[in-house]
Protein backbone atom coordinates (compact mmCIF):
# COMPACT_ATOMS: atom_id res chain seq x y z
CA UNK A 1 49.10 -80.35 -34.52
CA UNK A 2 50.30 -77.38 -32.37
CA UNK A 3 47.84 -75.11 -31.05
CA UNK A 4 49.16 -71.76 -32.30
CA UNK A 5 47.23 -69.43 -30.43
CA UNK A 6 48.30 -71.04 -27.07
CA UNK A 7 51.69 -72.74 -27.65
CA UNK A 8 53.48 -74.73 -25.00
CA UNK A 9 56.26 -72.32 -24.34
CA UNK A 10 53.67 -69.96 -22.86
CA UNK A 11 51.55 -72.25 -20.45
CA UNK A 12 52.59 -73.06 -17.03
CA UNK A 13 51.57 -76.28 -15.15
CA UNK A 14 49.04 -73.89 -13.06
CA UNK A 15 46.94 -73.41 -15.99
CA UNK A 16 47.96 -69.42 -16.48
CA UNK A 17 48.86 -68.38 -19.64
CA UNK A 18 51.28 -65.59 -20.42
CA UNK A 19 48.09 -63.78 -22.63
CA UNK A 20 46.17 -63.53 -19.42
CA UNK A 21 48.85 -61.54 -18.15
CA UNK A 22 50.09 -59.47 -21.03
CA UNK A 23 46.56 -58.25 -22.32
CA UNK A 24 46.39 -55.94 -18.77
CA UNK A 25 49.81 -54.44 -20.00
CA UNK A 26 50.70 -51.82 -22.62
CA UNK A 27 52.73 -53.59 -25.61
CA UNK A 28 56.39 -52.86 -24.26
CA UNK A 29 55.73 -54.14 -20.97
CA UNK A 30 53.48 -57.23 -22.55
CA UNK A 31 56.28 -58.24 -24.37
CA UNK A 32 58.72 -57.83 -21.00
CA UNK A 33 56.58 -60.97 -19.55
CA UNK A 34 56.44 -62.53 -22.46
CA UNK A 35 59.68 -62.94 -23.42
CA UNK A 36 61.03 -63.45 -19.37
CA UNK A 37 58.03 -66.09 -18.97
CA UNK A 38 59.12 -67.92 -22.14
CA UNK A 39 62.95 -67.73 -21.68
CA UNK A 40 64.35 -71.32 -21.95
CA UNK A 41 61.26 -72.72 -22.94
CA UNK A 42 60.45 -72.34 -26.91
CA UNK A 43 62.31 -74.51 -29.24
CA UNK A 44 65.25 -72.94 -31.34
CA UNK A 45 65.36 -69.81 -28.72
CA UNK A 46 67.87 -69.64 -26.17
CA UNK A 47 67.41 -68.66 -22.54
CA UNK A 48 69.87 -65.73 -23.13
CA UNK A 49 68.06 -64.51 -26.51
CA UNK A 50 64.53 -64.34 -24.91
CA UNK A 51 66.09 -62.40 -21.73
CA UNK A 52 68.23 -60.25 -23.74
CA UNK A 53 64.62 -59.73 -25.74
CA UNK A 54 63.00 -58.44 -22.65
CA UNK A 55 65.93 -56.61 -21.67
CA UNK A 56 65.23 -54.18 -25.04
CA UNK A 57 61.77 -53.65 -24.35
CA UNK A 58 62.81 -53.09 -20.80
CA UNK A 59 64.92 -50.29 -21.74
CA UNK A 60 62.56 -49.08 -23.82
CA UNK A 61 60.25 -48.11 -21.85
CA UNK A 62 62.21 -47.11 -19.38
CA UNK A 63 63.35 -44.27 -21.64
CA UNK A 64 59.76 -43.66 -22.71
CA UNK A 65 58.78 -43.05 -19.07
CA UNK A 66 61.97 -40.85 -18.49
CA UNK A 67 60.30 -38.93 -21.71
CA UNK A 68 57.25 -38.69 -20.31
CA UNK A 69 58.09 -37.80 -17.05
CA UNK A 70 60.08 -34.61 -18.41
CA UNK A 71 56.83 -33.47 -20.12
């Protein structure tokens, strides 16, 4: 049975997980990592899905901080 709360497409060989990473980061920016870290590696996703995944959230908060930074 798979272990859903630390699947394989977010463990490296080093033993670091993509949570112990992405709980030090706001959600946009959490998800950034966590869909570059996993792109290529979970089952029925492509390589270019995850990346183009992160790329949303990247833009994202890019225009939140433009937002921000205006205020």
């Amino acid at each position: 049975m798979k272990n859903k709360t630390s699947p394989s497409h977010y463990k490296f060989p080093n033993s670091v997980q993509v949570i112990d990473i992405t709980q030090h980061l706001d959600f946009l920016c959490g998800n950034v990592v966590k869909y570059a870290a996993r792109a290529g590696r979970k089952p029925g996703e492509s390589r270019l899905d995850d990346l183009s995944k992160a790329r949303w959230y990247i833009d994202l908060a890019i225009e939140n901080a433009k937002r921000e930074s205006k205020n």
